[in-house]
N, C-alpha and C. Protein backbone atom coordinates (compact mmCIF):
# COMPACT_ATOMS: atom_id res chain seq x y z
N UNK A 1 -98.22 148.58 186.49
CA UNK A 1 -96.87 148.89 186.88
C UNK A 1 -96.10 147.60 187.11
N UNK A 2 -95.05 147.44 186.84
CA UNK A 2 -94.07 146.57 187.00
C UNK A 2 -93.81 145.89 187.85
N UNK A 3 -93.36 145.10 188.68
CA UNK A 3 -92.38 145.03 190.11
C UNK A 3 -91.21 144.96 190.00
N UNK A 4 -90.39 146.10 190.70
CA UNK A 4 -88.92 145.91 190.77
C UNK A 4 -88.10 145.56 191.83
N UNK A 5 -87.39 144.67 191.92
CA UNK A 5 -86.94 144.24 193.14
C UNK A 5 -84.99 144.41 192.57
N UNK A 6 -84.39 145.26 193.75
CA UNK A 6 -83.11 144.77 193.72
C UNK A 6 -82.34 143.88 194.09
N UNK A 7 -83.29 142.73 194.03
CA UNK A 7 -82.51 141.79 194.20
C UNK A 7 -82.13 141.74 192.61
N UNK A 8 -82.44 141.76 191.72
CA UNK A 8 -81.81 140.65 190.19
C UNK A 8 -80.69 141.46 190.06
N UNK A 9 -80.33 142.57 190.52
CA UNK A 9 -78.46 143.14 190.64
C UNK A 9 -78.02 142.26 190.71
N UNK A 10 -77.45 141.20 191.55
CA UNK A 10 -76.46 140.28 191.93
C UNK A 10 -76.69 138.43 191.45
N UNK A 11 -77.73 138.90 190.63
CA UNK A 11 -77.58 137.77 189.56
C UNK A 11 -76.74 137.63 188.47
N UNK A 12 -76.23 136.18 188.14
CA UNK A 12 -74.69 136.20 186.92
C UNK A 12 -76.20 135.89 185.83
N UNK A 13 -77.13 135.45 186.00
CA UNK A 13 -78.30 134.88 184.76
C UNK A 13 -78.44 136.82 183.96
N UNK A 14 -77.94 136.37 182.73
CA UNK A 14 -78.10 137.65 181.62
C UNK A 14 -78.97 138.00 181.13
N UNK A 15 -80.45 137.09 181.81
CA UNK A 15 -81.53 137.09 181.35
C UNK A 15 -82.27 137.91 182.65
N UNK A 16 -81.74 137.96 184.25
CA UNK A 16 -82.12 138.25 184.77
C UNK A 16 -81.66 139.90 184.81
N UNK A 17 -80.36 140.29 184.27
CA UNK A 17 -79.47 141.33 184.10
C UNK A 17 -80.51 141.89 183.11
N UNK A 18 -80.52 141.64 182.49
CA UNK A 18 -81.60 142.41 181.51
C UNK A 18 -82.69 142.85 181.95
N UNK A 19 -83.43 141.99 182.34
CA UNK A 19 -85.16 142.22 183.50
C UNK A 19 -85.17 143.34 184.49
N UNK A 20 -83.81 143.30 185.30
CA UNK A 20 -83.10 144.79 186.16
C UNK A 20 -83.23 145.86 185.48
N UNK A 21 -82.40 145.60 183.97
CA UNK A 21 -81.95 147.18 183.42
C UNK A 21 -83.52 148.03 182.79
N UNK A 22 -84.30 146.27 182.35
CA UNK A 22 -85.69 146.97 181.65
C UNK A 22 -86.94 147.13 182.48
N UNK A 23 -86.91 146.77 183.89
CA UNK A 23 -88.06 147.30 184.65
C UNK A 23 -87.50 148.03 185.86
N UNK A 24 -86.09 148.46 185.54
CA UNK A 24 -85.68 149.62 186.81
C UNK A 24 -86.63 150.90 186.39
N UNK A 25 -86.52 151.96 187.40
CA UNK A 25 -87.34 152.96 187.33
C UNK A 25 -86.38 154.03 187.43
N UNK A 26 -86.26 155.01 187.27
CA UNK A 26 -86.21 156.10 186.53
C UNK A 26 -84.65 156.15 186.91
N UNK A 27 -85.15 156.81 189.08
CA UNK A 27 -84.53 156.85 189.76
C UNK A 27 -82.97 156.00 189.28
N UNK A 28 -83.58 154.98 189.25
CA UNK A 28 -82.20 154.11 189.05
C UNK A 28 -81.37 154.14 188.10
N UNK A 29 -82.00 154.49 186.78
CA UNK A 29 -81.46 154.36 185.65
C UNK A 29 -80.54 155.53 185.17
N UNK A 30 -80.78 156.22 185.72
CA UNK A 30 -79.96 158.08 186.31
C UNK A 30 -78.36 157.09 186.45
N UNK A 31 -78.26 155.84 187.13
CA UNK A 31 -77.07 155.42 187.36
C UNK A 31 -76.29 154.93 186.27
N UNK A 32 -76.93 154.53 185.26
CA UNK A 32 -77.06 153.68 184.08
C UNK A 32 -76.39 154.76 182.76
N UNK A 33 -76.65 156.04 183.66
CA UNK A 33 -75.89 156.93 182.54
C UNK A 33 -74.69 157.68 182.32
N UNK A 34 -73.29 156.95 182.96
CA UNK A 34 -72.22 157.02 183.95
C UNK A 34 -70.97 156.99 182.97
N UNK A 35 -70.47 157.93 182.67
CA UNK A 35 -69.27 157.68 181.54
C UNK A 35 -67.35 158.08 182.17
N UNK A 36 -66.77 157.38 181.64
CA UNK A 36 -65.49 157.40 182.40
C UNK A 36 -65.31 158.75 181.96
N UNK A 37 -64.27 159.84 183.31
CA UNK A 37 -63.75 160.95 183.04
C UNK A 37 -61.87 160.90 182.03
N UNK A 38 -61.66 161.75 181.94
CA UNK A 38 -60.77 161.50 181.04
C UNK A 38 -59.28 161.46 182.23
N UNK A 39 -58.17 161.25 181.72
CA UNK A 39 -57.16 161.38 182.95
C UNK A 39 -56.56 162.12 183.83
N UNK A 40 -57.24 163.47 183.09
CA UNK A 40 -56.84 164.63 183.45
C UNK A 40 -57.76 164.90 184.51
N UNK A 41 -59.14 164.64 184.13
CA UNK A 41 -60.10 164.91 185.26
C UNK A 41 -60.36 163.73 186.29
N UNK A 42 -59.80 162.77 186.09
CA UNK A 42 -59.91 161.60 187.05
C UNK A 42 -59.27 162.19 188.29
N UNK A 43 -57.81 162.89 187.33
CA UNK A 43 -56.46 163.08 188.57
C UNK A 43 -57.45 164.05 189.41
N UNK A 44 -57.59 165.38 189.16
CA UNK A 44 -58.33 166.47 189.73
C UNK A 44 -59.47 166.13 190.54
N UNK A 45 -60.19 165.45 189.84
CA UNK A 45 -61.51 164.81 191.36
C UNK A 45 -61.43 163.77 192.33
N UNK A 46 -60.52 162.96 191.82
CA UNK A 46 -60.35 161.56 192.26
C UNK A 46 -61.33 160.36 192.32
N UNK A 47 -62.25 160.78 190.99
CA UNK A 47 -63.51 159.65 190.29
C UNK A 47 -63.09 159.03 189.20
N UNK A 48 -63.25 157.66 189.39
CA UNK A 48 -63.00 157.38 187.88
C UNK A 48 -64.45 157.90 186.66
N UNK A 49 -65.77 157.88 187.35
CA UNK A 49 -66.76 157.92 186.63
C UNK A 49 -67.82 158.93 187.46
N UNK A 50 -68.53 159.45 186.25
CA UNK A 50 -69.37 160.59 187.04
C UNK A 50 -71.00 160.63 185.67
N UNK A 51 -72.14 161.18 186.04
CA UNK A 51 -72.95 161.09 185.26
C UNK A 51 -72.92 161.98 184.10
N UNK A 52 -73.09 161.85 182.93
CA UNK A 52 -73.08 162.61 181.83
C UNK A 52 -74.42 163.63 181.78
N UNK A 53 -74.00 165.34 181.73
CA UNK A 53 -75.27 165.84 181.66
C UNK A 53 -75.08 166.99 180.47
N UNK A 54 -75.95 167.46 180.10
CA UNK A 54 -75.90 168.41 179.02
C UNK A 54 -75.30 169.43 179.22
N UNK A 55 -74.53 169.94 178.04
CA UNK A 55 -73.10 170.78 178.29
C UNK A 55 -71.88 170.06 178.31
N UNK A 56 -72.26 168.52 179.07
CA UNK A 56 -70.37 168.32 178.67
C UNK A 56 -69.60 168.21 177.41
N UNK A 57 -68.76 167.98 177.38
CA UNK A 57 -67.89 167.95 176.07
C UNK A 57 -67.43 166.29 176.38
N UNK A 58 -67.34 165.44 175.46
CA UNK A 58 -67.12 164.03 175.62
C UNK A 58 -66.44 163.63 174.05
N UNK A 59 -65.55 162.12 174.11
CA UNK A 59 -65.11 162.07 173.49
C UNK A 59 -65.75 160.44 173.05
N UNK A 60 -65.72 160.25 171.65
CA UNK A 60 -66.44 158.96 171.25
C UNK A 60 -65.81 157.77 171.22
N UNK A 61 -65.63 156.84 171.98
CA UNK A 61 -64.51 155.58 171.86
C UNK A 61 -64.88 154.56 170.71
N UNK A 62 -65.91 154.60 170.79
CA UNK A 62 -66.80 153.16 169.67
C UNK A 62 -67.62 153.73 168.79
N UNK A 63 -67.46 152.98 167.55
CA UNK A 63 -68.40 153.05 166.25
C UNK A 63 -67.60 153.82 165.24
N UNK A 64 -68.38 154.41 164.50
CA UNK A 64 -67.77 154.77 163.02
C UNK A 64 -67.22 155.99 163.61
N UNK A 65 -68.01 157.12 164.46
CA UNK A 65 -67.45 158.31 164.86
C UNK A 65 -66.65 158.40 166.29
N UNK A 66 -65.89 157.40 166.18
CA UNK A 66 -64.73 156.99 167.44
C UNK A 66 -63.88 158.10 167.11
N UNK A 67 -63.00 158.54 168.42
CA UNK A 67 -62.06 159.54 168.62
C UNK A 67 -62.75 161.16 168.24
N UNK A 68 -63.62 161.13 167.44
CA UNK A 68 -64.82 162.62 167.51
C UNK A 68 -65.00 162.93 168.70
N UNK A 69 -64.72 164.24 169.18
CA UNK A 69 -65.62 165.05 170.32
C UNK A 69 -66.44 166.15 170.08
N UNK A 70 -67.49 166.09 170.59
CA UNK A 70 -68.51 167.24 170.93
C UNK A 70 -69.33 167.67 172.31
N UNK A 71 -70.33 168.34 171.66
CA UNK A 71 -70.87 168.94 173.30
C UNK A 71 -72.57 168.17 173.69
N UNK A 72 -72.06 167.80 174.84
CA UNK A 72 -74.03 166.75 174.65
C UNK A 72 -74.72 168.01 174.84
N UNK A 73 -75.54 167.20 173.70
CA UNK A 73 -77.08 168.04 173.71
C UNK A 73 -78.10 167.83 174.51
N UNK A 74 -78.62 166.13 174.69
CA UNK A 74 -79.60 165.93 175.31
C UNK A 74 -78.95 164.34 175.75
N UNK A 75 -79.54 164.31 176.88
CA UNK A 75 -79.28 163.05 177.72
C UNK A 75 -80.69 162.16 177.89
N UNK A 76 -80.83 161.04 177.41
CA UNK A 76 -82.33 160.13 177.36
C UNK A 76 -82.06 159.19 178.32
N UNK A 77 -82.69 159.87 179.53
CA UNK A 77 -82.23 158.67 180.55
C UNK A 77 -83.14 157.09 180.34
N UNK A 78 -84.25 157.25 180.01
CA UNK A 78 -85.45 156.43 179.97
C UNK A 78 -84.52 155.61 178.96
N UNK A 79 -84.27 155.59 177.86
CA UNK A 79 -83.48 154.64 177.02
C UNK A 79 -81.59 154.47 176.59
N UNK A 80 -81.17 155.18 178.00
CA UNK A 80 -79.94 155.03 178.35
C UNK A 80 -79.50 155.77 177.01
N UNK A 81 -79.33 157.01 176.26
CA UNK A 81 -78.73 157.55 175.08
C UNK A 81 -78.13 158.75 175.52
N UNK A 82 -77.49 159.16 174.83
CA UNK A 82 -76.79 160.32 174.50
C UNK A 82 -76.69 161.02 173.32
N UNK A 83 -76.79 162.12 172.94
CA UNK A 83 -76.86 162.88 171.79
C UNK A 83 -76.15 163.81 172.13
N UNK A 84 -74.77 163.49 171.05
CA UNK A 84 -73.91 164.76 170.85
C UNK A 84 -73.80 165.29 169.45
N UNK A 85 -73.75 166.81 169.44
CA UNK A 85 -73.45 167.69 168.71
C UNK A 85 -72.89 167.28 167.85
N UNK A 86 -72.79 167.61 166.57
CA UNK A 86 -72.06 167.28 165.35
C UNK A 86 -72.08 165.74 164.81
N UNK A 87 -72.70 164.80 165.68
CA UNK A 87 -72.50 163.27 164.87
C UNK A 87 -74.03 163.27 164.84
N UNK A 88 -74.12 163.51 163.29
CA UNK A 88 -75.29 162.96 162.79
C UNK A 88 -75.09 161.64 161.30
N UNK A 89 -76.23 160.91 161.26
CA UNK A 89 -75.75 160.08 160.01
C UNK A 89 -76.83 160.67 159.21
N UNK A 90 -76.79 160.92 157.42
CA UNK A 90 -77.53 161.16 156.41
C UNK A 90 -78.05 160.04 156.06
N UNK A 91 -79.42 160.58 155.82
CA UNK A 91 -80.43 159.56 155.49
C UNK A 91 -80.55 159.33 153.81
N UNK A 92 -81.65 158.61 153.54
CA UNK A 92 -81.19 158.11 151.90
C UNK A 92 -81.88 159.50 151.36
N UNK A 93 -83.31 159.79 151.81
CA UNK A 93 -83.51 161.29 151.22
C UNK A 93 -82.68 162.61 151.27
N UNK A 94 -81.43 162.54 151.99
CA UNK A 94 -80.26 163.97 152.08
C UNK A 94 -80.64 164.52 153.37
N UNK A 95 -81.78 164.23 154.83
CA UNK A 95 -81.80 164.90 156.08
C UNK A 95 -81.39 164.05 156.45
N UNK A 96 -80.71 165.06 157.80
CA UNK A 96 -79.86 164.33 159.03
C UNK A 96 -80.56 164.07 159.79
N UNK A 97 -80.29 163.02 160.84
CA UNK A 97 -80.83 162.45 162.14
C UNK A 97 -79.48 162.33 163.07
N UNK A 98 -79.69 162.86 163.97
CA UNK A 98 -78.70 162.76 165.17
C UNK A 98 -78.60 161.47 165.55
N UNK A 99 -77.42 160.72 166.31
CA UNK A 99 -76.72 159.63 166.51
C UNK A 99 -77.02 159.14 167.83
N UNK A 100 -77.98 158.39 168.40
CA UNK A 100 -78.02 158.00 169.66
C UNK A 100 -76.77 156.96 170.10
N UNK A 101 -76.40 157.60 170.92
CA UNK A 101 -74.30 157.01 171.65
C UNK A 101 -75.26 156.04 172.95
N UNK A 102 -74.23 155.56 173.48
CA UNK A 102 -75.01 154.48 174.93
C UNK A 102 -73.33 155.35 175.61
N UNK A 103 -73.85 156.05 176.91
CA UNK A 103 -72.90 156.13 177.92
C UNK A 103 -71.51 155.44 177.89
N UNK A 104 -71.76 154.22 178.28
CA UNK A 104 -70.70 153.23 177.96
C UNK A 104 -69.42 153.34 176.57
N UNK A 105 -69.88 154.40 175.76
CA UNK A 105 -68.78 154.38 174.56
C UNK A 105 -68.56 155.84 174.91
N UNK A 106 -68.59 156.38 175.69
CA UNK A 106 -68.19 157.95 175.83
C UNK A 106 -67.18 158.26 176.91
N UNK A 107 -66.08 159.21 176.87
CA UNK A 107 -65.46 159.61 177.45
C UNK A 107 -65.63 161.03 178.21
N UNK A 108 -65.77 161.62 179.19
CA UNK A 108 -66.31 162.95 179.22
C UNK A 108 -64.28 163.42 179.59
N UNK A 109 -64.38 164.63 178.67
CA UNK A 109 -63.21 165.40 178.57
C UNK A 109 -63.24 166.88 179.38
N UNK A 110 -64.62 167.50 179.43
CA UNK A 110 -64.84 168.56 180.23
C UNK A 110 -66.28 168.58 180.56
N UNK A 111 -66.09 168.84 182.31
CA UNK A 111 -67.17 168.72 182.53
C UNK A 111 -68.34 170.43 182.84
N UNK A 112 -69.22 170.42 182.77
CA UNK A 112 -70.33 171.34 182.70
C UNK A 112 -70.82 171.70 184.48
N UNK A 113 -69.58 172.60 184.94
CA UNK A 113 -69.80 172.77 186.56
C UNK A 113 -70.90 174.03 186.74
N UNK A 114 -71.77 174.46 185.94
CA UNK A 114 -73.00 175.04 186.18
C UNK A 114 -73.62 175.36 186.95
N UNK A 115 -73.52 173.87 187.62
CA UNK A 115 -74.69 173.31 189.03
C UNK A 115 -73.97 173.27 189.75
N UNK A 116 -74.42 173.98 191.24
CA UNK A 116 -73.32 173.82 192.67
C UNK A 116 -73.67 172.28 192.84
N UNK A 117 -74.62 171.75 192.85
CA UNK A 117 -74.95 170.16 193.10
C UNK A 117 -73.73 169.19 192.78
N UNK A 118 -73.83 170.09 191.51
CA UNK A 118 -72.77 168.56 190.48
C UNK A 118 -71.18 168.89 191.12
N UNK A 119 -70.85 170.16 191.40
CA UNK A 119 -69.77 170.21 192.21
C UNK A 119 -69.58 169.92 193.24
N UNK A 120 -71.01 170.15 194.32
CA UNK A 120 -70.49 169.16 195.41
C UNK A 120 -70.30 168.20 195.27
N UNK A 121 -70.79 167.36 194.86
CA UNK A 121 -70.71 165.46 194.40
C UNK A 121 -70.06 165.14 193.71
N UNK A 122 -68.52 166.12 192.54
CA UNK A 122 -67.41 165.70 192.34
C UNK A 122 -66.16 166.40 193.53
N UNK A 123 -67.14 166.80 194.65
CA UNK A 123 -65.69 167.06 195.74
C UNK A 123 -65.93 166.40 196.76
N UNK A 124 -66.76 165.23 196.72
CA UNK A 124 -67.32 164.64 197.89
C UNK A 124 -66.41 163.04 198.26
N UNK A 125 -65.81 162.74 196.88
CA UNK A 125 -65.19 161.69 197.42
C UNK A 125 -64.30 161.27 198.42
């Protein structure tokens, strides 16, 4: 097993920033999967950012399928991904493979209030 110490958070060394993101543990990395709400839902909760979970609807800022929205399918916390609905790229044999997104390029447009949890903790601010 690893050792993780929070101290390398508040290091500017990008070498030490890295060592954080790749021997944090699970727990932590749950934080790591945090996408801005859109303006409409910023106004209404008063968050700028909240965790992305399956069911939301999000919108794509970066890469080839920028400004696309769909509905996440599956959330990979262990390697910080996202998989949404409808963006897949074709392979050279003609099957699709779904598009692993990084949090960071996603917008969430509607969120998936399912869980009383996730509603308390967007009325908690």
């Amino acid at each position: 097993m690893t050792h993780f110490s929070t101290s390398w958070k508040s290091s500017r060394k990008p070498g030490k920033q890295r060592k954080y993101r790749i021997n944090s543990p699970i727990h932590v990395r749950q934080n790591f999967a945090h996408a801005h709400l859109s303006k409409d839902l910023r106004k209404k909760h008063g968050k700028r950012n909240t965790s992305i979970r399956k069911g939301d609807r999000v919108k794509i800022l970066r890469g080839q399928f920028r400004k696309q929205e769909g509905k996440v399918e599956r959330v990979d916390i262990k390697k910080t991904k996202v998989y949404v609905s409808g963006i897949e790229l074709a392979k050279k044999d003609g099957t699709k493979k779904q598009l692993a997104l990084h949090p960071s390029n996603l917008m969430i447009t509607e969120l998936n209030l399912d869980d009383k949890l996730r509603q308390k903790s967007l009325e908690r601010k």
